[in-house]
PDB file of N, CA and C in Angstrom:
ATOM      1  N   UNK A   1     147.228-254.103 -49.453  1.00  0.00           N
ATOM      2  CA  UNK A   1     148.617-253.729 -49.308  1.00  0.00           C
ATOM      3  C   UNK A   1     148.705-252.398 -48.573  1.00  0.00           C
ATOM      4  N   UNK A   2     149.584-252.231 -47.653  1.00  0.00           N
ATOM      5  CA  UNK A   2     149.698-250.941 -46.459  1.00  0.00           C
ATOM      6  C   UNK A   2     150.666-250.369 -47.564  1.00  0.00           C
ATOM      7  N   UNK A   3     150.478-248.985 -47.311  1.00  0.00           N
ATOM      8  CA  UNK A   3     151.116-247.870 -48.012  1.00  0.00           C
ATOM      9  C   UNK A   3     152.129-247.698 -46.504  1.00  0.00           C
ATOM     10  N   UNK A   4     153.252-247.195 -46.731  1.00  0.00           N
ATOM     11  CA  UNK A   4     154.665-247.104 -45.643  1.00  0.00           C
ATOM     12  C   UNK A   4     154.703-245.472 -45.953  1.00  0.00           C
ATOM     13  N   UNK A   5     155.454-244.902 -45.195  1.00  0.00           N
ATOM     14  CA  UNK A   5     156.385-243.851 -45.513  1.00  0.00           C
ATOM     15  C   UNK A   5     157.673-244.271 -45.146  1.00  0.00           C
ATOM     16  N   UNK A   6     158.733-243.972 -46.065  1.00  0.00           N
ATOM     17  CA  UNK A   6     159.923-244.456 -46.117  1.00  0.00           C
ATOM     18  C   UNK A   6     161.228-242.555 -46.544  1.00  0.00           C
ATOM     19  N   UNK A   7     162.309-242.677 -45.775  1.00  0.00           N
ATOM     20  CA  UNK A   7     163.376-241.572 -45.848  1.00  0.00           C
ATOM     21  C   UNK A   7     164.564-242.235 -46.056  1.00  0.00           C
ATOM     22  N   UNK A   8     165.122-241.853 -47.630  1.00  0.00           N
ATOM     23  CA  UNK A   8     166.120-242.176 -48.245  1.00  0.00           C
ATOM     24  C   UNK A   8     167.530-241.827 -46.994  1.00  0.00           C
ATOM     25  N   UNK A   9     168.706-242.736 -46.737  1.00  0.00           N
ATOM     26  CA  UNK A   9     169.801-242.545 -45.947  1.00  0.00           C
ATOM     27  C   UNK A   9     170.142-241.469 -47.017  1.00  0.00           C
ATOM     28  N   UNK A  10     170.600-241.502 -48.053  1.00  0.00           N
ATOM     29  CA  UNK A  10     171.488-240.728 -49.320  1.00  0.00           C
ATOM     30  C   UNK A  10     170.942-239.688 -49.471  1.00  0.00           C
ATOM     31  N   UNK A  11     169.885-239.480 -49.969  1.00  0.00           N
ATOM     32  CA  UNK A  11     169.210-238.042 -50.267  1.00  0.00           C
ATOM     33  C   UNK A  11     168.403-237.363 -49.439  1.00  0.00           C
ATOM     34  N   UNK A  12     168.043-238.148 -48.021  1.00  0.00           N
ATOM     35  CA  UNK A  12     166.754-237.971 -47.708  1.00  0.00           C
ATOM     36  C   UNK A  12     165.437-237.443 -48.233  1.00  0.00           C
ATOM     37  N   UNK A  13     165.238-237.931 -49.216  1.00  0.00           N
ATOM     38  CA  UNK A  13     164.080-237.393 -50.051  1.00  0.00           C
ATOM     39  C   UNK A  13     162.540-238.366 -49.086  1.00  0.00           C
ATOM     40  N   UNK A  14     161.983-238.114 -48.697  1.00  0.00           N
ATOM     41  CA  UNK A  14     160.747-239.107 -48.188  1.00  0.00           C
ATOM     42  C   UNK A  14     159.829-239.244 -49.279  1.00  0.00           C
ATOM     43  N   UNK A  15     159.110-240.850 -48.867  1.00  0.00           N
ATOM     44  CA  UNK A  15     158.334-240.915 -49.976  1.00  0.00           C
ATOM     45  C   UNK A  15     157.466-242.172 -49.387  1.00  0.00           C
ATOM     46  N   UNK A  16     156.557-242.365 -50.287  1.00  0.00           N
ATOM     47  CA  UNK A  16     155.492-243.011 -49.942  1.00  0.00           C
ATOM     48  C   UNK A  16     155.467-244.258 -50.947  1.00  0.00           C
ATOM     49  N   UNK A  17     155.203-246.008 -50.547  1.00  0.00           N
ATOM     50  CA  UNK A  17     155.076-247.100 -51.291  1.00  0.00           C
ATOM     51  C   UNK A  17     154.272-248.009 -51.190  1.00  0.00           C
ATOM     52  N   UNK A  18     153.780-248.611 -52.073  1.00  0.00           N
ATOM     53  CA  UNK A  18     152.945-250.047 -51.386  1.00  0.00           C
ATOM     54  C   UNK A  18     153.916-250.875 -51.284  1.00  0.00           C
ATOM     55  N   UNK A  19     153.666-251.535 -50.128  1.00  0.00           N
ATOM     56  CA  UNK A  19     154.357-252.830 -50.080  1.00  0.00           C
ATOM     57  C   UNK A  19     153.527-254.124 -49.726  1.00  0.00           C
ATOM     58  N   UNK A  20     153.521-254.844 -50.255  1.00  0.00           N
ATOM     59  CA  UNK A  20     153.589-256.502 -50.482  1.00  0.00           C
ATOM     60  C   UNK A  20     153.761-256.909 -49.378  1.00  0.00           C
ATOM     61  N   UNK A  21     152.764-257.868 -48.648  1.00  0.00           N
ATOM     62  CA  UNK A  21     153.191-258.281 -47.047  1.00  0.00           C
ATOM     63  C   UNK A  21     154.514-259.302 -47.553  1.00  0.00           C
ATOM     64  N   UNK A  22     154.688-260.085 -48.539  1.00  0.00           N
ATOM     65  CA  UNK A  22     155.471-261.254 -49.269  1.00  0.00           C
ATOM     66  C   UNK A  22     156.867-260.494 -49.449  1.00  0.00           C
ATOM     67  N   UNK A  23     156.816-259.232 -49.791  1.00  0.00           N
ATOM     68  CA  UNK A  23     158.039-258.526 -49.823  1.00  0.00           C
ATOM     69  C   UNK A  23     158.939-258.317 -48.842  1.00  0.00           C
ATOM     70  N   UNK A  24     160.184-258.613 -49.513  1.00  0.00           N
ATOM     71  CA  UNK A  24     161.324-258.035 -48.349  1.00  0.00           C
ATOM     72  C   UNK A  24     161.308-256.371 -47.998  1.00  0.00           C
ATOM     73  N   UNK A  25     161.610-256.010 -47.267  1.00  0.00           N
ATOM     74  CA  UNK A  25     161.983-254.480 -46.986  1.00  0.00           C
ATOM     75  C   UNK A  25     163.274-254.277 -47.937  1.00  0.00           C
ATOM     76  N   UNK A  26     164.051-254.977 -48.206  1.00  0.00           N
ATOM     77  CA  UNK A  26     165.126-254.731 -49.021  1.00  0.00           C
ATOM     78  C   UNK A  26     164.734-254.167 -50.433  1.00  0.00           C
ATOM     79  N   UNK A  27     163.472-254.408 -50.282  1.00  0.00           N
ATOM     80  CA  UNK A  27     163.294-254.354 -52.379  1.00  0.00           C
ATOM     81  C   UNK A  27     162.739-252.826 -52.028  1.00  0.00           C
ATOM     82  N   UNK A  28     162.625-252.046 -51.592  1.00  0.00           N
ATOM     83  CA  UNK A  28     162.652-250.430 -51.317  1.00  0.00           C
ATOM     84  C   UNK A  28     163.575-250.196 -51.644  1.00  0.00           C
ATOM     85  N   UNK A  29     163.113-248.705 -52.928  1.00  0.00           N
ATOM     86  CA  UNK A  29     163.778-248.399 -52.971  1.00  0.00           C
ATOM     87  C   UNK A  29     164.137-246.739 -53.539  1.00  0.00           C
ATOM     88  N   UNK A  30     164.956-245.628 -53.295  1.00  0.00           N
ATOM     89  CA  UNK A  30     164.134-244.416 -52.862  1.00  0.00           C
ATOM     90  C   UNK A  30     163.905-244.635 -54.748  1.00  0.00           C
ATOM     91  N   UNK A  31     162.775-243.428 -55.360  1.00  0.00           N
ATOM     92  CA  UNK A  31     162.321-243.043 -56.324  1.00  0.00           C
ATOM     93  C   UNK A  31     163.276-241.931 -56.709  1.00  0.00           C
ATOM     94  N   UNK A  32     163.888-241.786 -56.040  1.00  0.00           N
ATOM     95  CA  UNK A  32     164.596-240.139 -56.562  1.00  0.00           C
ATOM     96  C   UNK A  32     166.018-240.355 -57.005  1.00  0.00           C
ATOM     97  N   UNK A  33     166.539-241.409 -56.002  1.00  0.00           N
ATOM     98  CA  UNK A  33     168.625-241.476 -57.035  1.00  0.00           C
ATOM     99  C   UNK A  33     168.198-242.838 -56.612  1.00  0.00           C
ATOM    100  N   UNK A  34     167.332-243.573 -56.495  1.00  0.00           N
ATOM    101  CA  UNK A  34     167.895-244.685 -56.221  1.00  0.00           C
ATOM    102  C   UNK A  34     168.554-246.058 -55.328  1.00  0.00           C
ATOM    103  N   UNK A  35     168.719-244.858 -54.403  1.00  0.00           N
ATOM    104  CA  UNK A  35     169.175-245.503 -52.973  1.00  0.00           C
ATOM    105  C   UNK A  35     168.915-246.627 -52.029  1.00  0.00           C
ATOM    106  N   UNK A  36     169.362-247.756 -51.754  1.00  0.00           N
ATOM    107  CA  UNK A  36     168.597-248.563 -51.225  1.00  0.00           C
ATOM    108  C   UNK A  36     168.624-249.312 -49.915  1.00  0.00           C
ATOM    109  N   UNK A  37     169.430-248.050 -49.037  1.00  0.00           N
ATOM    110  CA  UNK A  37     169.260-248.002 -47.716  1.00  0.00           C
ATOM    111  C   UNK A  37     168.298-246.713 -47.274  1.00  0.00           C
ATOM    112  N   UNK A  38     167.110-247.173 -47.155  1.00  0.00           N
ATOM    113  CA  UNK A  38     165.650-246.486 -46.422  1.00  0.00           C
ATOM    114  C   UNK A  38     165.378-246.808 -44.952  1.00  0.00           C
ATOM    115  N   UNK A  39     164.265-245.875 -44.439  1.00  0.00           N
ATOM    116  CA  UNK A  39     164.232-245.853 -42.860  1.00  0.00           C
ATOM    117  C   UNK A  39     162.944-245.661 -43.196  1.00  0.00           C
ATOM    118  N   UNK A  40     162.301-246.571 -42.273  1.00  0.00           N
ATOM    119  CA  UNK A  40     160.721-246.557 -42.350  1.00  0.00           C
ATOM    120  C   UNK A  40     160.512-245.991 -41.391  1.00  0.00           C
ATOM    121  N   UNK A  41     159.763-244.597 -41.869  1.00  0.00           N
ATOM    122  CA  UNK A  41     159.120-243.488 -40.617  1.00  0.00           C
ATOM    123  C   UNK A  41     157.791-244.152 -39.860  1.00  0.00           C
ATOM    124  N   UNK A  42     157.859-243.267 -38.582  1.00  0.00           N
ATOM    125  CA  UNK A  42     156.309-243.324 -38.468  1.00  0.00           C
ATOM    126  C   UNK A  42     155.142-242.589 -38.777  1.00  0.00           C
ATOM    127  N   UNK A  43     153.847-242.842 -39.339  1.00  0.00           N
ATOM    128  CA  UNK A  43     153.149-242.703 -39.717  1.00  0.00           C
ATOM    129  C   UNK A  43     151.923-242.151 -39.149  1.00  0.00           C
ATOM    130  N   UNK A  44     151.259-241.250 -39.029  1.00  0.00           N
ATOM    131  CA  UNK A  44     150.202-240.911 -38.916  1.00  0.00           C
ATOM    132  C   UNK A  44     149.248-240.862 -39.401  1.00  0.00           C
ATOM    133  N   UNK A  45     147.649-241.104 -38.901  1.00  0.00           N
ATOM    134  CA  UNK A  45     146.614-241.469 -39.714  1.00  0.00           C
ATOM    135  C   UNK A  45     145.944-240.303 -39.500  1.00  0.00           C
ATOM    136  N   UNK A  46     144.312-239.894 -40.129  1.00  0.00           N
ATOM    137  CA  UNK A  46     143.956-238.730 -39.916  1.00  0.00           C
ATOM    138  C   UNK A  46     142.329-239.349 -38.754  1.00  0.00           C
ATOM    139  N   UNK A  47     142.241-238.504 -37.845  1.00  0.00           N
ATOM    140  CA  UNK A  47     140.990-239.300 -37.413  1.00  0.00           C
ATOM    141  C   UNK A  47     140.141-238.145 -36.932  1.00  0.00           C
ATOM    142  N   UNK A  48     139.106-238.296 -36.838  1.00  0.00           N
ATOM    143  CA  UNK A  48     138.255-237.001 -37.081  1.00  0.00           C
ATOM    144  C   UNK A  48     136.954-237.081 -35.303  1.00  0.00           C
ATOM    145  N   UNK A  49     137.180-235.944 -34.923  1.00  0.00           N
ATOM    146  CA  UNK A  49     136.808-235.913 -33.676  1.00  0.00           C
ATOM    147  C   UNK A  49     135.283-235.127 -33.835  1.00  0.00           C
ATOM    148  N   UNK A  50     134.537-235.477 -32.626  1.00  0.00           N
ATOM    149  CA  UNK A  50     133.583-234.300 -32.860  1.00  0.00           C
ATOM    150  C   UNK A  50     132.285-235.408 -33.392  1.00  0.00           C
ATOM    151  N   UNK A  51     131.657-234.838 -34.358  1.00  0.00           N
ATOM    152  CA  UNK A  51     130.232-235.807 -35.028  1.00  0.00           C
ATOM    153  C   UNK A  51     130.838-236.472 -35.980  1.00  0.00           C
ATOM    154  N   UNK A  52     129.958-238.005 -35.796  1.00  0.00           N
ATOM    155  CA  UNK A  52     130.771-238.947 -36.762  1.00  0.00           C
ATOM    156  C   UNK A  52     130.453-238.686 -37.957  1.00  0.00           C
ATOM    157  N   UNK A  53     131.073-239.066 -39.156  1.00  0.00           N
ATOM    158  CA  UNK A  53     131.059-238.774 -40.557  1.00  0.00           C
ATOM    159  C   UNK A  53     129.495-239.144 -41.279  1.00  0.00           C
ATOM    160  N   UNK A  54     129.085-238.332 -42.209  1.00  0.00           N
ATOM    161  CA  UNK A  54     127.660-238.623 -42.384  1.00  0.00           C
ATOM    162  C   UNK A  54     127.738-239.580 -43.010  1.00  0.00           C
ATOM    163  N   UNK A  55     126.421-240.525 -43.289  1.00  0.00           N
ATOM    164  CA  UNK A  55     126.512-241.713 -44.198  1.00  0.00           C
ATOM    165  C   UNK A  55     125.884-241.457 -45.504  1.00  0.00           C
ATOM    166  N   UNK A  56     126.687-242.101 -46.482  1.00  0.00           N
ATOM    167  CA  UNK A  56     125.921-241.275 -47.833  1.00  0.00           C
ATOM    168  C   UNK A  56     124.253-242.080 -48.177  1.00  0.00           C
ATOM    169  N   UNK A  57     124.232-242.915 -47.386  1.00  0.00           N
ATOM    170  CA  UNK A  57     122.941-243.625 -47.455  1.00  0.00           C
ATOM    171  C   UNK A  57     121.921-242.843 -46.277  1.00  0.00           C
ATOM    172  N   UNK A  58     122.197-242.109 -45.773  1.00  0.00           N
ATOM    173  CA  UNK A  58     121.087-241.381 -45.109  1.00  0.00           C
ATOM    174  C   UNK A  58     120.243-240.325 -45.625  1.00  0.00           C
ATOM    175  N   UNK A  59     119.706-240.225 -44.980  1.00  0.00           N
ATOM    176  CA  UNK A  59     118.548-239.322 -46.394  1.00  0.00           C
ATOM    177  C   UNK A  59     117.946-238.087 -45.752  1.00  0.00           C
ATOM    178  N   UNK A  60     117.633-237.628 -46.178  1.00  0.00           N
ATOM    179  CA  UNK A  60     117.108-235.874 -45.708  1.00  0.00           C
ATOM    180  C   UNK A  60     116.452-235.669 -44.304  1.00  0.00           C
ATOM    181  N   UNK A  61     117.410-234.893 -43.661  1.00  0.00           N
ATOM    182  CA  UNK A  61     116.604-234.526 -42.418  1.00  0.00           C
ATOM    183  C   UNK A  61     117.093-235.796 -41.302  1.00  0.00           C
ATOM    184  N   UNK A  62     118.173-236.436 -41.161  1.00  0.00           N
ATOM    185  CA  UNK A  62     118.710-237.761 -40.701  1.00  0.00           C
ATOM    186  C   UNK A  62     119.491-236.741 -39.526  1.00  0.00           C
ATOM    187  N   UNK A  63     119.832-235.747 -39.832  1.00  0.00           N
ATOM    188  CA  UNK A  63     120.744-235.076 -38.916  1.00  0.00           C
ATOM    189  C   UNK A  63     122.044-235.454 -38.742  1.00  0.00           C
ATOM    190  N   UNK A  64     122.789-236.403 -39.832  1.00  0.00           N
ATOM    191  CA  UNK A  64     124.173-236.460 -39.847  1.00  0.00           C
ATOM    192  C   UNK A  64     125.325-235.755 -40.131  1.00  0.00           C
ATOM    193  N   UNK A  65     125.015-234.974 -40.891  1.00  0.00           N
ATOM    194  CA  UNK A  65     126.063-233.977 -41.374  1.00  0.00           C
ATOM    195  C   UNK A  65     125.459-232.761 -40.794  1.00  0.00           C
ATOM    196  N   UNK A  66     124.395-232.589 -40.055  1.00  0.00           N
ATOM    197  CA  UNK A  66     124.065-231.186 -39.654  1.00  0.00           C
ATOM    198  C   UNK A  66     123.574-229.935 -40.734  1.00  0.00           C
ATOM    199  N   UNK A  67     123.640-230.600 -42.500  1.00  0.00           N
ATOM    200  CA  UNK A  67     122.957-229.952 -43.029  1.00  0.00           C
ATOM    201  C   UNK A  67     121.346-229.947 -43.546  1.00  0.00           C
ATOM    202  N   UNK A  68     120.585-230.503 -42.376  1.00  0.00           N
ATOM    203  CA  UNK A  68     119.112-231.003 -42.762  1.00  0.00           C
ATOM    204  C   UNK A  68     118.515-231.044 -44.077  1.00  0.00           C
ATOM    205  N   UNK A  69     118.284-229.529 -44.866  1.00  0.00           N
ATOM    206  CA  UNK A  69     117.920-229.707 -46.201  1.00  0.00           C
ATOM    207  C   UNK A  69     118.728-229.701 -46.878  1.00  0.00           C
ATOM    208  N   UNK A  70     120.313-229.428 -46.906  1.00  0.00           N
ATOM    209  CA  UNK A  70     121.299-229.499 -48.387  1.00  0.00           C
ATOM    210  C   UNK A  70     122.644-230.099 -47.602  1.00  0.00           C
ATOM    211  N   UNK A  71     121.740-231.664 -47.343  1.00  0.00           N
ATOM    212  CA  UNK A  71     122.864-232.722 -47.219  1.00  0.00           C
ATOM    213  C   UNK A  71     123.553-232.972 -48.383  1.00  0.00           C
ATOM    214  N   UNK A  72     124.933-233.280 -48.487  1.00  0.00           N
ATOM    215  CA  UNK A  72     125.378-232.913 -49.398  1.00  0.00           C
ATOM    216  C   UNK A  72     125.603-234.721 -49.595  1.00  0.00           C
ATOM    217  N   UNK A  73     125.029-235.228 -49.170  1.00  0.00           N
ATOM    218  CA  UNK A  73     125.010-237.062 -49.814  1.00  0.00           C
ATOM    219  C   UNK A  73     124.125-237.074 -50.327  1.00  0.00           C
ATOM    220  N   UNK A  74     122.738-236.325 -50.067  1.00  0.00           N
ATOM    221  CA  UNK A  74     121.428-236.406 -51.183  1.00  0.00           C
ATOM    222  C   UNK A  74     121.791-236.429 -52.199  1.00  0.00           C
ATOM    223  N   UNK A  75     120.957-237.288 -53.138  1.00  0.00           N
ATOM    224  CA  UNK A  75     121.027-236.696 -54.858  1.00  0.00           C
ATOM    225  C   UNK A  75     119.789-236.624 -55.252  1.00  0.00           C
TER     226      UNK A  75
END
């Protein structure tokens, strides 16, 4: 289920929901008074530039996170 961001017409309070692909958009509805004319914002994701993310299955001295001896996925 995709999480939305959604902005109340009435209060504009924004807020965040799962929704149900099976669900209407109608069944939103704000958390704060109630309201149940909403505007589905757009959304931004976070994406990370630069060296890719270390893998917690890599093991000492792999050079993923750039901390050779105190990788912090070791245990």
């Amino acid at each position: 289920m995709p999480i939305y961001e959604y902005k109340c017409a009435k209060c504009e309070h924004q807020f965040e929901q799962l929704v149900k692909s099976m669900e209407p958009a109608t069944a939103v509805v704000c958390p704060q008074c109630g309201g149940k004319k909403v505007e589905k914002l757009l959304s931004v994701f976070a994406a990370r530039q630069g060296q890719p993310a270390p893998s917690p299955a890599a093991g000492p001295g792999c050079g993923s996170c750039g901390e050779a001896g105190a990788c912090p996925f070791r245990q």
